[in-house]
C-alpha atoms as a PDB file:
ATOM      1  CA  UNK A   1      19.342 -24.465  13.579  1.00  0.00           C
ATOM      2  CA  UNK A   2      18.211 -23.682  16.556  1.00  0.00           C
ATOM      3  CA  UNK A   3      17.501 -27.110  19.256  1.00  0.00           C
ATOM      4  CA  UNK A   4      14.796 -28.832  20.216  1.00  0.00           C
ATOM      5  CA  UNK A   5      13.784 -28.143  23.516  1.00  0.00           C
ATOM      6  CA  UNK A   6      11.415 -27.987  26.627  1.00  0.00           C
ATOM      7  CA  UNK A   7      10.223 -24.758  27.959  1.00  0.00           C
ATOM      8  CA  UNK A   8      11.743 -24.918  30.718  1.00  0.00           C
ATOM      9  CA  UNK A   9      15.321 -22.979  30.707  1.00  0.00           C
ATOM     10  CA  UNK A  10      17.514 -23.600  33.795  1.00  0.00           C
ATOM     11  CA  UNK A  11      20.361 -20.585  33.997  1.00  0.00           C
ATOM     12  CA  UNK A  12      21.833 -18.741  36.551  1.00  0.00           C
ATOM     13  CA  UNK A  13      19.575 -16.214  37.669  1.00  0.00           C
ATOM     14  CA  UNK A  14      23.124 -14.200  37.119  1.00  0.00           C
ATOM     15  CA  UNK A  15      22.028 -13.282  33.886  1.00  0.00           C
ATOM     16  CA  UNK A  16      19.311 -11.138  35.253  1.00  0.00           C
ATOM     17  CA  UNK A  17      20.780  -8.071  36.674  1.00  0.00           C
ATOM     18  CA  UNK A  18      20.069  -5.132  33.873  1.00  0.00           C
ATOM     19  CA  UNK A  19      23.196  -2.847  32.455  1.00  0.00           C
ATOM     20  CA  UNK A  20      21.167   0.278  32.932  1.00  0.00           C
ATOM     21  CA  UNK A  21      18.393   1.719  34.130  1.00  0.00           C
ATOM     22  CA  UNK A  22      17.064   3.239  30.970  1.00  0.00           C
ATOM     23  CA  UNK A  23      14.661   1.695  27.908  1.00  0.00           C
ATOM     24  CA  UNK A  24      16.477   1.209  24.729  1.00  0.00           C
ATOM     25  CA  UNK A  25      14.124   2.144  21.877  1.00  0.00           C
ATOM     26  CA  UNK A  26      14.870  -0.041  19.142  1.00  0.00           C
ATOM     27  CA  UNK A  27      14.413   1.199  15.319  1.00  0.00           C
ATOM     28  CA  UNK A  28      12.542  -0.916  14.285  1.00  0.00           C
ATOM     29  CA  UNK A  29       8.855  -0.137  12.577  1.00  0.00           C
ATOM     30  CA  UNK A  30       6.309  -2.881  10.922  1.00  0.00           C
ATOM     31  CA  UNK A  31       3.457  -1.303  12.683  1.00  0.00           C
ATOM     32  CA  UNK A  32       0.738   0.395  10.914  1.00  0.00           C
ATOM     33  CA  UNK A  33      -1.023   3.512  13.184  1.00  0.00           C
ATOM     34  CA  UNK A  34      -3.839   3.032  14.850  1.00  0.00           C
ATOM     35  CA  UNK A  35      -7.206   4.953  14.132  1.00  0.00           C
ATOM     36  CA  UNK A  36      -9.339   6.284  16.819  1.00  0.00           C
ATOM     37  CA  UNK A  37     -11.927   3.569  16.482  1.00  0.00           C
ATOM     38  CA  UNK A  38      -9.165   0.665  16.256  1.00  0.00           C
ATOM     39  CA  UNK A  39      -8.062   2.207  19.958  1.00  0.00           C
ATOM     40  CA  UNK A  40     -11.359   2.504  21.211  1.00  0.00           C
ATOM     41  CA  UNK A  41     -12.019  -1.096  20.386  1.00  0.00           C
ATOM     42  CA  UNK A  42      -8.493  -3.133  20.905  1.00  0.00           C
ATOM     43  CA  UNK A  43      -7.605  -0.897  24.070  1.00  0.00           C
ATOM     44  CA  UNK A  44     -10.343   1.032  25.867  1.00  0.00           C
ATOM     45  CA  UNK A  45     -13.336  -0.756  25.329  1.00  0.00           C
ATOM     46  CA  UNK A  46     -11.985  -3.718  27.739  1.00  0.00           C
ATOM     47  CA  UNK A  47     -11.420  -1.112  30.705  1.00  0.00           C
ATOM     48  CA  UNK A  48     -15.254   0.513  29.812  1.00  0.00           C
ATOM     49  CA  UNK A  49     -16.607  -3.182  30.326  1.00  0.00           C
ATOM     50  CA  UNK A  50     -15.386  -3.903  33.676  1.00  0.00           C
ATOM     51  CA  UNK A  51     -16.027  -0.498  34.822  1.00  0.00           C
ATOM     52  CA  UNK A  52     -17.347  -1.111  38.487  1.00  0.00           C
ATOM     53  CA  UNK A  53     -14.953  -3.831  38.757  1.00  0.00           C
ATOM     54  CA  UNK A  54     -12.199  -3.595  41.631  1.00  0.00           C
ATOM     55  CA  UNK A  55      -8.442  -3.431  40.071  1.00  0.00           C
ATOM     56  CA  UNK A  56      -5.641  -5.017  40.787  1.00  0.00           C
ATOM     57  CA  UNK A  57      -2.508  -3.512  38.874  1.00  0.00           C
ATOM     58  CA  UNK A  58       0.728  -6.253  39.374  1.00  0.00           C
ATOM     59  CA  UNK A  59       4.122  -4.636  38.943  1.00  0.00           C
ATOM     60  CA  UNK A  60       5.910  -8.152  39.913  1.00  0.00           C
ATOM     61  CA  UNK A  61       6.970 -11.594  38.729  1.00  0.00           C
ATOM     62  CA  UNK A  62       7.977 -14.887  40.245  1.00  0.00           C
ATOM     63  CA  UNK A  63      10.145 -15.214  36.501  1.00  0.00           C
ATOM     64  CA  UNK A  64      13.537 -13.949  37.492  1.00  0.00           C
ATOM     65  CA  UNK A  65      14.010 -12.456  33.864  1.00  0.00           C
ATOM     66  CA  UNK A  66      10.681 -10.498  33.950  1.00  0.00           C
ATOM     67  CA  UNK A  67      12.487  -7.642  36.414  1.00  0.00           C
ATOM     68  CA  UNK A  68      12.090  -4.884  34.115  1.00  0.00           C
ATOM     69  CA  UNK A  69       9.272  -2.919  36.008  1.00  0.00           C
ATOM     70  CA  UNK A  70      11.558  -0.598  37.823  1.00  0.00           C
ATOM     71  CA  UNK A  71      12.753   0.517  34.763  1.00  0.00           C
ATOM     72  CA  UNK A  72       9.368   0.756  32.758  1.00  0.00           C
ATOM     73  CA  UNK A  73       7.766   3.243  34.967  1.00  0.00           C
ATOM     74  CA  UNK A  74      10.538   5.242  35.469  1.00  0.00           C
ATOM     75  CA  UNK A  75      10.876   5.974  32.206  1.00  0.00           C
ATOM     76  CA  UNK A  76       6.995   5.785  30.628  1.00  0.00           C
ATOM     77  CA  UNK A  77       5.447   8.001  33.220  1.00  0.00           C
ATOM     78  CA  UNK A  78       3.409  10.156  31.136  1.00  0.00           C
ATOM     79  CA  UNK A  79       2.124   7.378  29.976  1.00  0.00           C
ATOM     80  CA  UNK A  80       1.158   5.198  33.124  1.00  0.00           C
ATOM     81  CA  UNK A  81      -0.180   8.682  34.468  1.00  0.00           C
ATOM     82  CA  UNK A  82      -2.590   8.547  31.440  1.00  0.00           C
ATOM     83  CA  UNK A  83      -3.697   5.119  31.506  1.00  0.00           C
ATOM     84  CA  UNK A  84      -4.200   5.731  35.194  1.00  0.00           C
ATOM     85  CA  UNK A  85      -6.228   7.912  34.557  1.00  0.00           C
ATOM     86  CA  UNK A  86      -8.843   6.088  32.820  1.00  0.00           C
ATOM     87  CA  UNK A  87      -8.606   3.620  35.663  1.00  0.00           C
ATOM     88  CA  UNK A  88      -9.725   5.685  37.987  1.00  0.00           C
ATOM     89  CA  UNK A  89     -12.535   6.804  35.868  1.00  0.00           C
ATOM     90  CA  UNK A  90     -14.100   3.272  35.673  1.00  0.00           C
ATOM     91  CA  UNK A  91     -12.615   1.770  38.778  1.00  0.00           C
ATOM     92  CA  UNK A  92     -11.455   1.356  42.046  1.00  0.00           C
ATOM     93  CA  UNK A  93      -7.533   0.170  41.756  1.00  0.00           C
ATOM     94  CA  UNK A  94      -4.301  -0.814  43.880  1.00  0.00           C
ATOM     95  CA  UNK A  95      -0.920  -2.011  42.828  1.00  0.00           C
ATOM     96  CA  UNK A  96       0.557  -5.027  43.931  1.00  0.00           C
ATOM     97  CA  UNK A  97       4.675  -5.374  44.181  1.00  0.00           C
ATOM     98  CA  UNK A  98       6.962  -7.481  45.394  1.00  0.00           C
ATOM     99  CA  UNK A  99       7.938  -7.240  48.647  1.00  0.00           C
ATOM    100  CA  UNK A 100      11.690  -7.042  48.453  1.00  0.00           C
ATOM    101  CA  UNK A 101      11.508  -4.276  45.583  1.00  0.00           C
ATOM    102  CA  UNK A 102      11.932  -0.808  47.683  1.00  0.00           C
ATOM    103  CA  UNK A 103      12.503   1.235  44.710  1.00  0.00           C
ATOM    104  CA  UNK A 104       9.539   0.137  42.230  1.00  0.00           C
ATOM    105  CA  UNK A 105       7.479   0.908  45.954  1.00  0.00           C
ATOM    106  CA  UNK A 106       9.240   4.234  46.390  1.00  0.00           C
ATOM    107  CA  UNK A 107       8.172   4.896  42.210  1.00  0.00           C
ATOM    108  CA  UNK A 108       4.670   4.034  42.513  1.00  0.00           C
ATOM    109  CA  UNK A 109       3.318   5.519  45.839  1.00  0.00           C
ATOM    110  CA  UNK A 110       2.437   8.659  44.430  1.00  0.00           C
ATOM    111  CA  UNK A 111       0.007   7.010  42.258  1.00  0.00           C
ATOM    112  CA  UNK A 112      -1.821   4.777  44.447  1.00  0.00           C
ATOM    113  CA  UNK A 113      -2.209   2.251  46.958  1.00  0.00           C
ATOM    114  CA  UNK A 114       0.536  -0.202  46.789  1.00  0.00           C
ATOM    115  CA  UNK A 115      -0.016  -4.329  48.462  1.00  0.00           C
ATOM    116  CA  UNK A 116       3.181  -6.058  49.151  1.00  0.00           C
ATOM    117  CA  UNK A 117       3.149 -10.097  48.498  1.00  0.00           C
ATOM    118  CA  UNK A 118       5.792 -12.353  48.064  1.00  0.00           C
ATOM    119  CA  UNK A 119       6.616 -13.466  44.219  1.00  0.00           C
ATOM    120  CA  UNK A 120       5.305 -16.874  44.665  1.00  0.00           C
ATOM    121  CA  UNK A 121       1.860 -15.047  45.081  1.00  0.00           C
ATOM    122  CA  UNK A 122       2.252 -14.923  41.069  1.00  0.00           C
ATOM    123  CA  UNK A 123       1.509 -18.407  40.842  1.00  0.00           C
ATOM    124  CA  UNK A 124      -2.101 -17.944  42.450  1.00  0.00           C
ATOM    125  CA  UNK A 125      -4.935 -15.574  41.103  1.00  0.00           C
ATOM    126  CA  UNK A 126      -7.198 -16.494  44.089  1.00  0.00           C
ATOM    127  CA  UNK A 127      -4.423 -15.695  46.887  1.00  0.00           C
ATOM    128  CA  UNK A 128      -3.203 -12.193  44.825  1.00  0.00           C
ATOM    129  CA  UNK A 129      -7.060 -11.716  45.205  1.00  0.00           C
ATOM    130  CA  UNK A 130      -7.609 -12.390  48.846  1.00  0.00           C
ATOM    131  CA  UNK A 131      -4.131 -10.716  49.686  1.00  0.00           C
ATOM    132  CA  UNK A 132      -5.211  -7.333  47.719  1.00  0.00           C
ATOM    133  CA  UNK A 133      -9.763  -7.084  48.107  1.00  0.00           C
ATOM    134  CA  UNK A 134     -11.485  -9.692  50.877  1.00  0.00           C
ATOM    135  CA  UNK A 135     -13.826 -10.389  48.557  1.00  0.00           C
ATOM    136  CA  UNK A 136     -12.828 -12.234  45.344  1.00  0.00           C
ATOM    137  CA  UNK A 137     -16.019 -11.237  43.037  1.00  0.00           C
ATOM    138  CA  UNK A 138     -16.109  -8.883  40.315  1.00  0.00           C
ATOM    139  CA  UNK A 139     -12.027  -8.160  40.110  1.00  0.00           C
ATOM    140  CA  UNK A 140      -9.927  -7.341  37.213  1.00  0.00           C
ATOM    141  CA  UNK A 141      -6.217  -8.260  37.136  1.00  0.00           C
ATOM    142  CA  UNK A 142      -3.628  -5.648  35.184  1.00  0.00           C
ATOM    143  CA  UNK A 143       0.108  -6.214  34.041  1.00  0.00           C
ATOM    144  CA  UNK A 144       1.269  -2.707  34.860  1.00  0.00           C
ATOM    145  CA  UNK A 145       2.459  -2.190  31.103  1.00  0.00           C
ATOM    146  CA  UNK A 146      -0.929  -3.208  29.738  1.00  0.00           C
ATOM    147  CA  UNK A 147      -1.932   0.264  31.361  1.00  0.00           C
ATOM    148  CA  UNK A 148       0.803   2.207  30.443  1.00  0.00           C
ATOM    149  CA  UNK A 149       0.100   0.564  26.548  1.00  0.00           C
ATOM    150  CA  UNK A 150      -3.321   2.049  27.491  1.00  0.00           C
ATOM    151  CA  UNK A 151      -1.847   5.657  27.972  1.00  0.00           C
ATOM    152  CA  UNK A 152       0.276   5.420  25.164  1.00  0.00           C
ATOM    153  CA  UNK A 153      -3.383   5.130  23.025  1.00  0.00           C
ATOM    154  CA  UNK A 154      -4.479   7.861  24.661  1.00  0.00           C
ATOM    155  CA  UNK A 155      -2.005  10.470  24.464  1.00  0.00           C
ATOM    156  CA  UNK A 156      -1.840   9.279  20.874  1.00  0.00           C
ATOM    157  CA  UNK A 157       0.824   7.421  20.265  1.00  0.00           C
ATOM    158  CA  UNK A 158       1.853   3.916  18.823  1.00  0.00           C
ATOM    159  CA  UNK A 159       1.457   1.792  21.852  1.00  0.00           C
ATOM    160  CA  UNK A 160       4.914   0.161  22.492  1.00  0.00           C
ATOM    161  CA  UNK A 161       5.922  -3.861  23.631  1.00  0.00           C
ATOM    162  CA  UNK A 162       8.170  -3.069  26.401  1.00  0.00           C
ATOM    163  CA  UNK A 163       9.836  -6.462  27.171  1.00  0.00           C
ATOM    164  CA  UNK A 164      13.640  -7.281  29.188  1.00  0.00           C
ATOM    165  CA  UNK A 165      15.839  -9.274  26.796  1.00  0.00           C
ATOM    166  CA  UNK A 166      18.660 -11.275  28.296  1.00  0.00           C
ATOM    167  CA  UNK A 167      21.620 -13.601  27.183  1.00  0.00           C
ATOM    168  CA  UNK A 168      25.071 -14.116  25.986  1.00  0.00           C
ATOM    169  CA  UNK A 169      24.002 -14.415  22.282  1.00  0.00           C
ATOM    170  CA  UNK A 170      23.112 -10.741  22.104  1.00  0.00           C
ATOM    171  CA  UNK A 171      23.822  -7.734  23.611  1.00  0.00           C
ATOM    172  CA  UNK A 172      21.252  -7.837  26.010  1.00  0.00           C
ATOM    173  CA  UNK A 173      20.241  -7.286  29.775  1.00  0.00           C
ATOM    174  CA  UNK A 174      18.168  -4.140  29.167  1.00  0.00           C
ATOM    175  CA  UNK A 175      14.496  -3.291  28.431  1.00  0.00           C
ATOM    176  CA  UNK A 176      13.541  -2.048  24.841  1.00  0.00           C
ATOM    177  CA  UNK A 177      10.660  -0.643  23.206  1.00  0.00           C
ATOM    178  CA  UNK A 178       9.290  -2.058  20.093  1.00  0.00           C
ATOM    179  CA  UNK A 179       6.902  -1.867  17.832  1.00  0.00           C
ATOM    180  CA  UNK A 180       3.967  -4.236  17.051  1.00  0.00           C
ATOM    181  CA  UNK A 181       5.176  -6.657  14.112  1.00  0.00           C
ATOM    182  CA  UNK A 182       8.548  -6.443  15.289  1.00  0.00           C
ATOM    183  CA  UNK A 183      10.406 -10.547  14.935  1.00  0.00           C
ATOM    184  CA  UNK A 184      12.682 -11.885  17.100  1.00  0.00           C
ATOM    185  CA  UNK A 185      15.402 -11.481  14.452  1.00  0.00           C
ATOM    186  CA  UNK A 186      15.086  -7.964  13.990  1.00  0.00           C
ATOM    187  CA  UNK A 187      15.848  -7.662  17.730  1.00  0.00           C
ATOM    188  CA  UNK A 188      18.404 -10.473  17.421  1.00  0.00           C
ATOM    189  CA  UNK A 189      20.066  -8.378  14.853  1.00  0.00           C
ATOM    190  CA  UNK A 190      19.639  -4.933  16.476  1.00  0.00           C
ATOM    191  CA  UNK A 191      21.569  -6.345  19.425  1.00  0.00           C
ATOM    192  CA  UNK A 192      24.149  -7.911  17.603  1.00  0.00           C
ATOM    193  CA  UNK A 193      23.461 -11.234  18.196  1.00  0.00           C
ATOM    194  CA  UNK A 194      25.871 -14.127  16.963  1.00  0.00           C
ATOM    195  CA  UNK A 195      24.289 -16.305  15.477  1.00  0.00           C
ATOM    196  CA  UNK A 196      27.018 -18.910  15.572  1.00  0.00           C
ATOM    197  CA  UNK A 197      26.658 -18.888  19.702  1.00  0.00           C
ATOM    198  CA  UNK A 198      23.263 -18.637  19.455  1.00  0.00           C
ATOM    199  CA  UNK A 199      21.160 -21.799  21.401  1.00  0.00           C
ATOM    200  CA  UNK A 200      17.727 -20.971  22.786  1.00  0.00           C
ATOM    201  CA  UNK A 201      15.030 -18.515  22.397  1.00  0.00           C
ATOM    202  CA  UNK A 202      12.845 -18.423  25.138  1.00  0.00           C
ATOM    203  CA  UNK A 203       9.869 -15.754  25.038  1.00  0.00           C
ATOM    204  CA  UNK A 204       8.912 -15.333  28.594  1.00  0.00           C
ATOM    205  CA  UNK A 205       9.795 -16.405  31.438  1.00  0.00           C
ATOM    206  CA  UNK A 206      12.761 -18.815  32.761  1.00  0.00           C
ATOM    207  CA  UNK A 207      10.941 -20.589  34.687  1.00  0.00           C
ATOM    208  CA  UNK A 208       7.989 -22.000  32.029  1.00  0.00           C
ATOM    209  CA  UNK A 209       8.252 -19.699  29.183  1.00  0.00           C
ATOM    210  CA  UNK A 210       8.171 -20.709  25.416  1.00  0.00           C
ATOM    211  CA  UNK A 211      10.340 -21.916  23.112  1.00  0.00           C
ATOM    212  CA  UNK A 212      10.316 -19.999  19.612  1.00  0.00           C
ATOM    213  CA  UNK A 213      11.990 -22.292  16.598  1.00  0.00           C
ATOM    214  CA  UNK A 214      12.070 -19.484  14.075  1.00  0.00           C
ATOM    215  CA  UNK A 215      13.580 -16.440  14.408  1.00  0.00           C
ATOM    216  CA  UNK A 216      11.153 -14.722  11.733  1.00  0.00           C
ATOM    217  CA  UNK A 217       8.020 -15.048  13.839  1.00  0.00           C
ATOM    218  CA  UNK A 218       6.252 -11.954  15.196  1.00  0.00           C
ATOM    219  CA  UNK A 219       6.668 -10.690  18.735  1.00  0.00           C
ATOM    220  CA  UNK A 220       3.424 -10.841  20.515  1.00  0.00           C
ATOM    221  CA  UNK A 221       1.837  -7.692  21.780  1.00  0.00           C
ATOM    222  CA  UNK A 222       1.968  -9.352  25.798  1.00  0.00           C
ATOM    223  CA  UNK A 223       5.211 -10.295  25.336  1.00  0.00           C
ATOM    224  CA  UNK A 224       7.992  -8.964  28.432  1.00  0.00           C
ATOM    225  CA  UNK A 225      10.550 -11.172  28.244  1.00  0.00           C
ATOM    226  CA  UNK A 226      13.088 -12.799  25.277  1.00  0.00           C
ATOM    227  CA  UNK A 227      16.167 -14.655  26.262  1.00  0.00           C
ATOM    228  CA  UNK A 228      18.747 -15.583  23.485  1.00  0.00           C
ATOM    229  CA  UNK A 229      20.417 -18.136  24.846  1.00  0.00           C
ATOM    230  CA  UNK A 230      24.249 -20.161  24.190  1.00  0.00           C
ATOM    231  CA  UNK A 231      25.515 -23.173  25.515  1.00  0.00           C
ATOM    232  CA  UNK A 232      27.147 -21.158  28.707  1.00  0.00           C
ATOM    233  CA  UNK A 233      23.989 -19.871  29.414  1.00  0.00           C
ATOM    234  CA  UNK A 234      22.198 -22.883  29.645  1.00  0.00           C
ATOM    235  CA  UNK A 235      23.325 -26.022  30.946  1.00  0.00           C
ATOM    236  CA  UNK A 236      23.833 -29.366  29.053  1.00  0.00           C
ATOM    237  CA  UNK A 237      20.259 -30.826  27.671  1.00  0.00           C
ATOM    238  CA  UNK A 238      21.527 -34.591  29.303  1.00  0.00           C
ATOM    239  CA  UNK A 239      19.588 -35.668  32.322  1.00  0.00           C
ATOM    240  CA  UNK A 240      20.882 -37.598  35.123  1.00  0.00           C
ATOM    241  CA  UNK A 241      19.601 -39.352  37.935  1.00  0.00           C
ATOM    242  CA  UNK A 242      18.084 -37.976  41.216  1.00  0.00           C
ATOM    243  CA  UNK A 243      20.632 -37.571  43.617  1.00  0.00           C
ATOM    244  CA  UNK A 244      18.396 -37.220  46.333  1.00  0.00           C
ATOM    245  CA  UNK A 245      18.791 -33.283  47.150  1.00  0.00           C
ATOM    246  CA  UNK A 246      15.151 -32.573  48.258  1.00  0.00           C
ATOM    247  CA  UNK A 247      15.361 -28.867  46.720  1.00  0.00           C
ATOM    248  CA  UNK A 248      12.482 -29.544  44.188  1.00  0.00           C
ATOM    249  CA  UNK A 249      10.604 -30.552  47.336  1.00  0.00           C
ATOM    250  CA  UNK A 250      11.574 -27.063  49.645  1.00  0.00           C
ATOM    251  CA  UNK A 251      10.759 -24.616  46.393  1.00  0.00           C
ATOM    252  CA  UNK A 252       7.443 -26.347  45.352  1.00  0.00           C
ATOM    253  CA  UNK A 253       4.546 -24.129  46.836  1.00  0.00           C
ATOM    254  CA  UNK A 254       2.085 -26.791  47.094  1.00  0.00           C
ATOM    255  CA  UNK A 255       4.148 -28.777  49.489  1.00  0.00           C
ATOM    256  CA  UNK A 256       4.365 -31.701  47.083  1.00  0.00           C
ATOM    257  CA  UNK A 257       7.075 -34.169  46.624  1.00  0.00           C
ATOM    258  CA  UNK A 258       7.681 -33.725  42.929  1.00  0.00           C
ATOM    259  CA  UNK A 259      10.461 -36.330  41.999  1.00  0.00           C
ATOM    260  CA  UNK A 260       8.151 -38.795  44.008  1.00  0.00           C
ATOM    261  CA  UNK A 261       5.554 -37.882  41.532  1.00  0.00           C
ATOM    262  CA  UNK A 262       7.393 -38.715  38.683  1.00  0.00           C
ATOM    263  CA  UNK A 263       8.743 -42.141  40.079  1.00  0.00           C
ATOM    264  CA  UNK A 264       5.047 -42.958  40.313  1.00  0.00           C
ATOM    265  CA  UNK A 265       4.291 -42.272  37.515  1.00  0.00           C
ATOM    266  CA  UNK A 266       7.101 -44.270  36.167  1.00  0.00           C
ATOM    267  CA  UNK A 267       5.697 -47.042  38.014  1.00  0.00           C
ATOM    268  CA  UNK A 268       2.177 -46.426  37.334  1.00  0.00           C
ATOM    269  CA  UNK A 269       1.004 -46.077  40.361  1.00  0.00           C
ATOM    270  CA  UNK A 270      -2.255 -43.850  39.729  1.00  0.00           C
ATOM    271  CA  UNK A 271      -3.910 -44.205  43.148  1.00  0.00           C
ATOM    272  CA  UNK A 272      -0.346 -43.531  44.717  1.00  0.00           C
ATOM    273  CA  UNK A 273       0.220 -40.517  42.337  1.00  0.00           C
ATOM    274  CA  UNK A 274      -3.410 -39.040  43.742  1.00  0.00           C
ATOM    275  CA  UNK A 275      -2.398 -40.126  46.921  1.00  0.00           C
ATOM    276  CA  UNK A 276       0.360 -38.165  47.417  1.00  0.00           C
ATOM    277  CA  UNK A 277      -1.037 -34.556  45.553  1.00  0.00           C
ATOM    278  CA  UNK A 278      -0.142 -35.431  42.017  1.00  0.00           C
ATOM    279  CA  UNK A 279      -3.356 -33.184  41.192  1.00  0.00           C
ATOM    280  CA  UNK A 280      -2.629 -30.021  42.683  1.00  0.00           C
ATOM    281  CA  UNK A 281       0.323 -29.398  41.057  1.00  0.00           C
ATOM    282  CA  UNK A 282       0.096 -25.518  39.663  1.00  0.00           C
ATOM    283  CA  UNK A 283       2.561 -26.392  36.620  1.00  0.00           C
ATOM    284  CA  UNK A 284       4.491 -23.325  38.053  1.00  0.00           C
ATOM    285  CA  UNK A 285       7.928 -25.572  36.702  1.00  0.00           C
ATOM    286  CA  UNK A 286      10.092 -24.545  40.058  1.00  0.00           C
ATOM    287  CA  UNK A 287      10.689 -27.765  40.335  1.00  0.00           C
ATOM    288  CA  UNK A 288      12.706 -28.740  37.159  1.00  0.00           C
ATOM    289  CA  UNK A 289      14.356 -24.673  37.282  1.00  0.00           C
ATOM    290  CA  UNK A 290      16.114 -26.174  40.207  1.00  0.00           C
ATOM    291  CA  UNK A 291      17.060 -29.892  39.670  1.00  0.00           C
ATOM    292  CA  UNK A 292      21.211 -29.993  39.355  1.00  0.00           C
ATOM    293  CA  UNK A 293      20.086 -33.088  37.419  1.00  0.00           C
ATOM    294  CA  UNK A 294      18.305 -31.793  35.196  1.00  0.00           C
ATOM    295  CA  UNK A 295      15.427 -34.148  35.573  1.00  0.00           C
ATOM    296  CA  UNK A 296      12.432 -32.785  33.394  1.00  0.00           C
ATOM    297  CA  UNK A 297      10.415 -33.031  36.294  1.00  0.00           C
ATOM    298  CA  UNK A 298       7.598 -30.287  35.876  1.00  0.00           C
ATOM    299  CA  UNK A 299       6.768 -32.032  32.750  1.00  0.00           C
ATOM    300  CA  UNK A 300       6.891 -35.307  33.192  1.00  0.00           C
ATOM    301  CA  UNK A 301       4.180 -34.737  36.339  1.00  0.00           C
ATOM    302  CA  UNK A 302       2.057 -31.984  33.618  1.00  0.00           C
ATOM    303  CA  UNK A 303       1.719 -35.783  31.492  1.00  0.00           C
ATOM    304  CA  UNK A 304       1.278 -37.415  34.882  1.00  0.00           C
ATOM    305  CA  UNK A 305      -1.998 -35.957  35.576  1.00  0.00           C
ATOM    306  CA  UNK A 306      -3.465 -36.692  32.376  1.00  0.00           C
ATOM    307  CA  UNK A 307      -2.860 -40.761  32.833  1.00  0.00           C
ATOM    308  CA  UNK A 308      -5.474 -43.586  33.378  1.00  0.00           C
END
């Protein structure tokens, strides 16, 4: 039975260093074929209606675990030269990467435009915006794989979830390929997972992703990112109290004071709470990834904002 828990999952960004630089394509099939109309309608009709539009294709996350890029378009290049394609034939498009990653750059210049940002960018649509087009009208924002999915349709094949899965219950830390309908315990089994370790599921991110209870539920289409979690990867679920550390203060990227926020809340101090930023908290959970007390900070402040 797997535990009751919050979505946030603080582990040792450790974990997230892949074996290999290859996809692992998983045998595993529930997925029916698309027809031609089913693809024009589920995959190219949404690139047809912003057509115009400026693009902005992101091939980065602030989620530690989400670091399978690299990987993806090395290996699916047909494919992202096909969706590409179609881009180009509605709209105007660059890529945006992170900064520090030299070799997803190096892989993607021959394709296009590439913006560097910092990963915290990720937590703000209107700053990836400004930091890509001047103007922040009549854009469209990409995950790269959502365009290689798209050239998958069109060189007529099954499009493909292409997700990083991570964690000591399985044998993880590398990308696969699956197929639509795939569950998480046909990839649990498929990578030998021990069920007698296992913890957590997490689909997501590490940071704020969700927590999945059964095992038999279906993968979702978006999905790039499953951690299968034991009790070494995570620490214990027990809370302590603040010991005064300021980190959730340096990481937050709205300058707040988060465990402040909580005391006031505690206290209910609503005018203080607004007072000091409560409100513009993003809900990115930084905050609680790095308490050493494990103080559920993120949220208790996400409930904060809702009080009278």
């Amino acid at each position: 039975m797997l535990s009751n828990l919050f979505s946030n999952v603080n582990v040792s960004n450790k974990l997230f260093t892949l074996n290999d630089s290859s996809i692992l394509e998983l045998s595993i099939d529930n997925s029916k074929e698309l027809d031609a109309k089913e693809i024009e309608e589920s995959l190219v009709l949404p690139y047809e209606n912003n057509k115009g539009k400026k693009v902005i294709i992101k091939a980065f996350s602030l989620q530690p675990n989400l670091n399978g890029y690299g990987t993806i378009v090395k290996e699916r290049k047909e494919d992202l030269k096909k969706g590409l394609e179609k881009i180009k034939s509605v709209s105007k498009f660059k890529f945006v990467v992170d900064g520090r990653d030299k070799s997803l750059q190096e892989s993607l210049k021959e394709y296009g435009e590439i913006i560097k940002v910092s990963s915290t960018t990720d937590l703000y649509e209107s700053k990836l915006i400004s930091k890509v087009y001047s103007e922040e009208k009549d854009i469209a924002i990409y995950d790269i794989i959502e365009i290689i999915q798209l050239g998958q349709a069109l060189n007529g094949k099954s499009t493909e979830i292409l997700t990083t899965v991570y964690g000591s219950a399985i044998n993880g830390r590398k990308v696969v390929a699956l197929k639509k309908g795939t569950t998480y315990k046909e990839v649990f089994d498929a990578l030998n997972g021990n069920a007698n370790e296992l913890k957590k599921v997490i689909n997501g991110g590490s940071i704020n992703g969700t927590p999945i209870y059964n095992l038999d539920s279906v993968i979702g289409d978006t999905t790039t990112g499953i951690l299968f979690l034991t009790e070494k990867d995570s620490p214990s679920e027990a809370s302590y109290s603040c010991i005064r550390c300021g980190k959730c203060l340096r990481v937050c990227p709205e300058g707040l004071n988060p465990i402040k926020l909580v005391e006031l809340y505690k206290m209910g101090a609503k005018e203080e709470f607004v007072k000091f930023g409560g409100e513009k908290c993003i809900d990115c959970g930084l905050c609680s990834f790095v308490c050493p007390s494990n103080i559920e900070i993120a949220q208790t402040i996400k409930t904060s904002k809702t009080f009278k």
